[in-house]
Protein backbone atom coordinates (compact mmCIF):
# COMPACT_ATOMS: atom_id res chain seq x y z
CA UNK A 1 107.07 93.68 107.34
CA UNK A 2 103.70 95.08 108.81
CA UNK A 3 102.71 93.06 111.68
CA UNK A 4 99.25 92.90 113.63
CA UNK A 5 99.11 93.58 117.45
CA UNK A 6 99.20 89.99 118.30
CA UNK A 7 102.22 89.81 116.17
CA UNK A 8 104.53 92.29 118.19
CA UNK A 9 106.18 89.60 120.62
CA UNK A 10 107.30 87.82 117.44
CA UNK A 11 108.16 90.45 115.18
CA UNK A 12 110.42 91.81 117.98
CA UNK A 13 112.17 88.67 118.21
CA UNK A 14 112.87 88.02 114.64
CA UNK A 15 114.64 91.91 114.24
CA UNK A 16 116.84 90.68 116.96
CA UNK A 17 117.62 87.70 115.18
CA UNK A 18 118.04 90.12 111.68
CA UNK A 19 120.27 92.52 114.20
CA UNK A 20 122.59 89.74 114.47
CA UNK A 21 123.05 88.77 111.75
CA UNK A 22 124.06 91.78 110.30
CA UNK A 23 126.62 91.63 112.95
CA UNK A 24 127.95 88.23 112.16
CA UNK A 25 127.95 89.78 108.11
CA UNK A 26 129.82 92.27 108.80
CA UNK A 27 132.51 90.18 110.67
CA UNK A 28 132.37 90.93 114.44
CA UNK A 29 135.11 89.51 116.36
CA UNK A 30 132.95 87.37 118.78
CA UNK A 31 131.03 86.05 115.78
CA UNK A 32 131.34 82.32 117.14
CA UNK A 33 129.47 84.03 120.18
CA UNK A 34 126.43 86.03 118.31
CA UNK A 35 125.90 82.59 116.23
CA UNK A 36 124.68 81.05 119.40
CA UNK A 37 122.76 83.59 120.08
CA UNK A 38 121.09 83.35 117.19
CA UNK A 39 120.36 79.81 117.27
CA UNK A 40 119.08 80.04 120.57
CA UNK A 41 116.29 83.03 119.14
CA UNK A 42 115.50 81.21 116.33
CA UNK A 43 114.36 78.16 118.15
CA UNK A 44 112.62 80.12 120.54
CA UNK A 45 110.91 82.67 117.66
CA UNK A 46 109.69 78.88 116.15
CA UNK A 47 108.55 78.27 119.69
CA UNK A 48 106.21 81.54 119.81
CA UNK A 49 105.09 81.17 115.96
CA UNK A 50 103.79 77.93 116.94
CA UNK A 51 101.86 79.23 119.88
CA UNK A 52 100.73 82.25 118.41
CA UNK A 53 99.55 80.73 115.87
CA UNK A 54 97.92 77.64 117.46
CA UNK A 55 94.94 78.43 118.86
CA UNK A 56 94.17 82.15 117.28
CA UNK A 57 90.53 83.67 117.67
CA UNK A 58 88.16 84.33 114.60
CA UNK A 59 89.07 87.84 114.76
CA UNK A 60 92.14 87.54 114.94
CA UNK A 61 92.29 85.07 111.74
CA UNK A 62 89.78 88.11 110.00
CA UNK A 63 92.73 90.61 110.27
CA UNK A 64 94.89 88.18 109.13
CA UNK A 65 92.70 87.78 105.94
CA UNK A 66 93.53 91.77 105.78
CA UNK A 67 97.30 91.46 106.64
CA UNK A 68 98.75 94.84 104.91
CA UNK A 69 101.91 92.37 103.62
CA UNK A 70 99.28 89.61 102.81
CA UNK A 71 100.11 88.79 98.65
CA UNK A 72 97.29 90.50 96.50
CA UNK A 73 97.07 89.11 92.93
CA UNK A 74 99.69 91.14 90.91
CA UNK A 75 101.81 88.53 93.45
CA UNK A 76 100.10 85.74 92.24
CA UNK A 77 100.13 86.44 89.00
CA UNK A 78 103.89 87.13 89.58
CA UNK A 79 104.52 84.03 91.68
CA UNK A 80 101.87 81.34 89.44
CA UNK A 81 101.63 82.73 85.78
CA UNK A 82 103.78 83.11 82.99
CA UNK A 83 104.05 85.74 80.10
CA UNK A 84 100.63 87.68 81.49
CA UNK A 85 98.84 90.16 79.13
CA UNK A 86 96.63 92.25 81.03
CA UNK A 87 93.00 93.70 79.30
CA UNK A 88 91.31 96.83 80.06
CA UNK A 89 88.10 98.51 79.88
CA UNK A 90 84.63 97.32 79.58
CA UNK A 91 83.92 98.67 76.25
CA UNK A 92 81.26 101.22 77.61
CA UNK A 93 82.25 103.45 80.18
CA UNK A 94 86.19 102.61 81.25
CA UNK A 95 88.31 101.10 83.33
CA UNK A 96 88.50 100.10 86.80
CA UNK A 97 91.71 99.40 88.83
CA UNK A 98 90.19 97.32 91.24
CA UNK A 99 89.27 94.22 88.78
CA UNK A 100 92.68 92.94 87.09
CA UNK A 101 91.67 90.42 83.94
CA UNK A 102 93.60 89.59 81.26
CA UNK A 103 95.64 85.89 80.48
CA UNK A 104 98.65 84.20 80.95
CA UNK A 105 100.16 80.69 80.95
CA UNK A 106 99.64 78.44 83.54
CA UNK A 107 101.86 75.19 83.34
CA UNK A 108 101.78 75.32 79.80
CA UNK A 109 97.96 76.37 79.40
CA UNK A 110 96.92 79.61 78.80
CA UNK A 111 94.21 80.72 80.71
CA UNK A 112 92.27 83.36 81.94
CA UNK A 113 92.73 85.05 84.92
CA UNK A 114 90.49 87.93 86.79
CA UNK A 115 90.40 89.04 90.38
CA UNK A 116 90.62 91.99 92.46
CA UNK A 117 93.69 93.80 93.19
CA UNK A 118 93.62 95.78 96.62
CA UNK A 119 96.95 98.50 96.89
CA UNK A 120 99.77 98.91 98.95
CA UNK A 121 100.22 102.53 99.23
CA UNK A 122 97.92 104.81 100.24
CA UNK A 123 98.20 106.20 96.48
CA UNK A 124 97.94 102.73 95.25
CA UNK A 125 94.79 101.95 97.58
CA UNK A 126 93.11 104.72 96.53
CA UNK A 127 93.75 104.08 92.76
CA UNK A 128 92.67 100.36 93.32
CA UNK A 129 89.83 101.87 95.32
CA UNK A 130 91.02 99.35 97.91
CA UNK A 131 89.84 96.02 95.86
CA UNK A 132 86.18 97.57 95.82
CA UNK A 133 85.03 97.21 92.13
CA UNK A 134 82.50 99.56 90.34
CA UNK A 135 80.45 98.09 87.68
CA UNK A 136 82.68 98.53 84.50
CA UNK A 137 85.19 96.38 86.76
CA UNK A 138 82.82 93.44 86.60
CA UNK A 139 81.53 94.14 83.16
CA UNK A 140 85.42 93.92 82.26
CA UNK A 141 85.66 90.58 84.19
CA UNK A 142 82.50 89.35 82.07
CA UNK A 143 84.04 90.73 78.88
CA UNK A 144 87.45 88.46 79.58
CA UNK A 145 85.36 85.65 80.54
CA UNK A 146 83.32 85.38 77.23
CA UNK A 147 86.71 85.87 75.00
CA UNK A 148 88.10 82.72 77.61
CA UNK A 149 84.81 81.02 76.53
CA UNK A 150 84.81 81.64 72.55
CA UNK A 151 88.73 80.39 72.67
CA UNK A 152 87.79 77.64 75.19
CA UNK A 153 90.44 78.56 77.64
CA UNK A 154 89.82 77.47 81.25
CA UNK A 155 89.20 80.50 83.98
CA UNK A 156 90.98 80.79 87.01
CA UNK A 157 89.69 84.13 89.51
CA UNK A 158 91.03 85.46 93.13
CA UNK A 159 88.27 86.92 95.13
CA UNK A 160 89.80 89.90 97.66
CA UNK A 161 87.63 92.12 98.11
CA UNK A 162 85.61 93.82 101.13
CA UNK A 163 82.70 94.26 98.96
CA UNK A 164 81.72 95.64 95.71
CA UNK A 165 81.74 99.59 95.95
CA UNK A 166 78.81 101.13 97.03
CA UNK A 167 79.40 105.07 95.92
CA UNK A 168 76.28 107.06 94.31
CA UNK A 169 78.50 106.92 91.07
CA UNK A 170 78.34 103.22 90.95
CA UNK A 171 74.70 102.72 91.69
CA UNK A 172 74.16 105.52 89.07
CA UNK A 173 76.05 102.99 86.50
CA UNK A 174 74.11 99.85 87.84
CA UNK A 175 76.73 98.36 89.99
CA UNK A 176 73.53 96.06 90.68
CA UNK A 177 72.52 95.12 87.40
CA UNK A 178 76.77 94.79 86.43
CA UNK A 179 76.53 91.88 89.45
CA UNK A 180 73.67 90.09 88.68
CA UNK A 181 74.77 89.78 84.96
CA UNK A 182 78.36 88.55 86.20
CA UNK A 183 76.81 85.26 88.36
CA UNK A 184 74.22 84.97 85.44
CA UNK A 185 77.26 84.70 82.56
CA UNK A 186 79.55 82.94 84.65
CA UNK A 187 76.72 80.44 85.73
CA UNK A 188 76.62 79.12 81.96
CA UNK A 189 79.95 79.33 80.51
CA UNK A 190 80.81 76.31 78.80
CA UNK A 191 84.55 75.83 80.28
CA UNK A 192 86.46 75.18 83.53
CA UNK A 193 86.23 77.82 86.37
CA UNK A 194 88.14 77.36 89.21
CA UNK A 195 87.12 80.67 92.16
CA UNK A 196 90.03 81.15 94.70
CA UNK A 197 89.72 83.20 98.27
CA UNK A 198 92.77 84.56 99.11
CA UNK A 199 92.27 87.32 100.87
CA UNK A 200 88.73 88.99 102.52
CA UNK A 201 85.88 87.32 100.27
CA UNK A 202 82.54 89.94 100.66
CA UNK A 203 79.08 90.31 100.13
CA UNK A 204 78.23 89.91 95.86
CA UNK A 205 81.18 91.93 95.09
CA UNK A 206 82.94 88.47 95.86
CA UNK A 207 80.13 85.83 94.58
CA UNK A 208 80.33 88.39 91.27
CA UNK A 209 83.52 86.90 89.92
CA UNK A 210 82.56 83.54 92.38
CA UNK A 211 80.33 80.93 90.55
CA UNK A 212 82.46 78.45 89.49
CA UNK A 213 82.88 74.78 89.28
CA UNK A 214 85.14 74.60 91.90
CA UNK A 215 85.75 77.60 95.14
CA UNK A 216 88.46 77.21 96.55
CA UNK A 217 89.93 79.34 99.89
CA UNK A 218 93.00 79.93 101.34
CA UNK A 219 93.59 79.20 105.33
CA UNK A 220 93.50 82.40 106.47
CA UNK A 221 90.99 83.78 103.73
CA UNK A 222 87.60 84.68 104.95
CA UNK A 223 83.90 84.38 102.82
CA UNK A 224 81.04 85.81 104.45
CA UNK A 225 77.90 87.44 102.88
CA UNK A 226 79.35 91.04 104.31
CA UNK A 227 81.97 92.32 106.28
CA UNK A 228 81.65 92.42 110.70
CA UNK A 229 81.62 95.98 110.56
CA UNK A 230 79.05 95.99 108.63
CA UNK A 231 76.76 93.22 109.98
CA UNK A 232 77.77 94.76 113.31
CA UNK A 233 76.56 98.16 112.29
CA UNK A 234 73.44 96.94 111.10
CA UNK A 235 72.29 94.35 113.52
CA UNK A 236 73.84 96.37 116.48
CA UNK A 237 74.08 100.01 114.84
CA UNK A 238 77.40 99.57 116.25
CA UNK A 239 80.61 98.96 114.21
CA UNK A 240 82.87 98.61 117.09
CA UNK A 241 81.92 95.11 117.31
CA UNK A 242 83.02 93.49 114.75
CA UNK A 243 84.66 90.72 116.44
CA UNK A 244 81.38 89.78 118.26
CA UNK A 245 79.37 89.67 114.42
CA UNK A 246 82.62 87.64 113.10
CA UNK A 247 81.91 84.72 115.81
CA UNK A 248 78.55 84.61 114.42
CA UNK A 249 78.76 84.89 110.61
CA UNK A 250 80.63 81.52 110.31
CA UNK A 251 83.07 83.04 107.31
CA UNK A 252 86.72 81.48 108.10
CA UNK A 253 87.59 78.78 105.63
CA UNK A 254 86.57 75.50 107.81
CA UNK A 255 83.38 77.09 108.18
CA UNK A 256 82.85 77.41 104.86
CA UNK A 257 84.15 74.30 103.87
CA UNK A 258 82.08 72.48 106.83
CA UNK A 259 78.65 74.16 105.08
CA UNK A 260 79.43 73.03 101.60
CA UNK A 261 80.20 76.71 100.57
CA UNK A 262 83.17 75.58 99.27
CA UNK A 263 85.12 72.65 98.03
CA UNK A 264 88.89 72.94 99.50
CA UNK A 265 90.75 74.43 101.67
CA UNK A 266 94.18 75.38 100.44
CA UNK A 267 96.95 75.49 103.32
CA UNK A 268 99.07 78.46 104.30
CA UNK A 269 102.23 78.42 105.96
CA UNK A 270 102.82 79.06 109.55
CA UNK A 271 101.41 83.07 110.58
CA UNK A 272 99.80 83.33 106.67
CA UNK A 273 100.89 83.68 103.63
CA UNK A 274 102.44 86.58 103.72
CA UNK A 275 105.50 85.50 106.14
CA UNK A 276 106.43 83.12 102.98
CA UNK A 277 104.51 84.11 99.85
CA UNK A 278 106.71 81.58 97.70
CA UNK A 279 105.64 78.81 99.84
CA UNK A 280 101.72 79.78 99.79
CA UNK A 281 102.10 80.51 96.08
CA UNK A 282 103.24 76.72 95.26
CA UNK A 283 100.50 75.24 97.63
CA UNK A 284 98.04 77.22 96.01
CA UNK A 285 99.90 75.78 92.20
CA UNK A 286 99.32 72.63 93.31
CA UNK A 287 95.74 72.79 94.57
CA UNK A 288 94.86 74.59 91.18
CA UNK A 289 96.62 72.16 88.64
CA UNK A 290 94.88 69.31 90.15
CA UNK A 291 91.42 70.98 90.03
CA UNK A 292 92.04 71.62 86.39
CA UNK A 293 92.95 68.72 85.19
CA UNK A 294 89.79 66.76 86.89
CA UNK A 295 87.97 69.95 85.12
CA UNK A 296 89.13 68.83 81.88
CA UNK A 297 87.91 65.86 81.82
CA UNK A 298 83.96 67.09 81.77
CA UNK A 299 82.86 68.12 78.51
CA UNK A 300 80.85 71.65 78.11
CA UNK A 301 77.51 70.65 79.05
CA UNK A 302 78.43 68.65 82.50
CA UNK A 303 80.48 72.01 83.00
CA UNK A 304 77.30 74.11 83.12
CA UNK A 305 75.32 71.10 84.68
CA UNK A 306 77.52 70.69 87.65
CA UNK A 307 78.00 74.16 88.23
CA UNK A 308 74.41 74.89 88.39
CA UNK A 309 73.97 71.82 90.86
CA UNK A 310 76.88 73.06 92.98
CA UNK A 311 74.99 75.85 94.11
CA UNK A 312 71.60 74.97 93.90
CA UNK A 313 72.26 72.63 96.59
CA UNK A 314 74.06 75.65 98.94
CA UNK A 315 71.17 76.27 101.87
CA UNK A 316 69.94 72.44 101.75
CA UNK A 317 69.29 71.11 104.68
CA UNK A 318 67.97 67.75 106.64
């Protein structure tokens, strides 16, 4: 596993523990010995996770939201969905890697699901463009959307993403107009939407495939109208401080959650998700079932109605 600088104490501790038992596998005589050993690291790697964890700084939590093992959606859709059939192209000018849409079952229902999809390679970051969509990605996300809508299947996206891409190539395509047409078709569809953060939530390339019913973000997930860097660049002309913008821009989930910006937070285990994806994966099951079924009680119109008034009220103030 990848680990962040913070991380090293513990990630040293828990390859000693692994060292050991590999030992005890392969039957070393003092095996009674090494199991001690081992008990005594384990309690004391708990001990460290704990405090590690505890009390961690907003920049630290915004490189969590980028952990390099942290799950992306092909996980998800591995870990939450059954029998997924994935669609491409946008019917006018191709496809793009960094938008995944297509639909699977989800306990029993077949829905819709869309997100972006960073990579784990360097080959696979650069063909996923590294979760930065152009604008035949989010035309592709529209086009799975309105089938969702004609077969009135619900819509479930994951929003990881550092931003939409901002290349000459995209701009020459409209990567503008290709956002603004997303949030406009997504604010009227006539059928459940449930947004989820899971990972680095930026700028419009995130509220593209983000107005739904329901936002949702994981613990460690972060939602901010653009990246530090980039604030930090611009306010600054400095990009080195990043941390410094993060403490400003308010974008860690109980921020969000605190302004209204969203409506849950969904927990993670211990260090993130990606120490036990399996256990993220089935708090994240839960959260989403529940959401749905309150979903399916409203009928199409107090769909669109209480979308529209979920972010019309975003900014209010007394």
């Amino acid at each position: 596993m990848a680990h962040l600088d913070f991380e090293a104490p513990l990630v040293e501790l828990e390859e000693r523990i692994a060292a050991l038992k590999e030992l005890t596998e392969a039957g070393a005589p003092e095996a009674e010995e090494i199991d001690g050993q081992i008990q005594a690291l384990e309690a004391k790697a708990d001990e460290l996770q704990r405090e590690l964890y505890a009390d961690l700084d907003v920049w630290k939590k915004v490189q969590l939201s980028r952990h390099p093992d942290r799950p992306y959606l092909r996980d998800y859709i591995a870990m939450l969905f059954e029998d997924f059939i994935e669609l491409h192209g946008d019917r006018a000018f191709g496809d793009d890697p960094a938008i995944i849409s297509g639909f699977a079952r989800f306990e029993s229902e077949i829905i819709a699901v869309v997100g972006h999809q960073k990579g784990r390679t360097a080959k696979d970051k650069a063909h996923r463009n590294f979760g930065m969509a152009h604008p035949e990605g989010y035309r592709k996300a529209v086009r799975v959307m309105k089938l969702a809508e004609q077969a009135g299947r619900s819509i479930l996206t994951f929003i990881d993403t550092p931003g939409a891409f901002p290349g000459l190539g995209a701009e020459e395509r409209g990567q503008a107009e290709a956002i603004g047409h997303a949030i406009d078709v997504m604010s009227r569809l006539r059928v459940p939407v449930i947004s989820t953060v899971v990972g680095e939530g930026g700028s419009g390339g995130a509220l593209a495939i983000g107005v739904a019913n329901r936002v949702l973000m994981q613990e460690y997930a972060t939602y901010s109208v653009i990246t530090p860097e980039g604030c930090a660049s611009i306010l600054w002309r400095d990009g080195t401080r990043g941390a410094e913008a993060a403490e400003q821009l308010k974008l860690l989930a109980h921020d969000a959650k605190a302004l209204g910006v969203i409506d849950e937070v969904v927990s993670e285990p211990p260090g993130g998700a990606q120490r036990k994806p399996q256990v993220a994966a089935q708090a994240l099951r839960a959260v989403l079932a529940r959401h749905l079924a309150e979903l399916r009680e409203l009928d199409a119109e107090a769909l669109v109605a209480q979308r529209y008034q979920r972010f019309r009220t975003l900014g209010t103030w007394q």
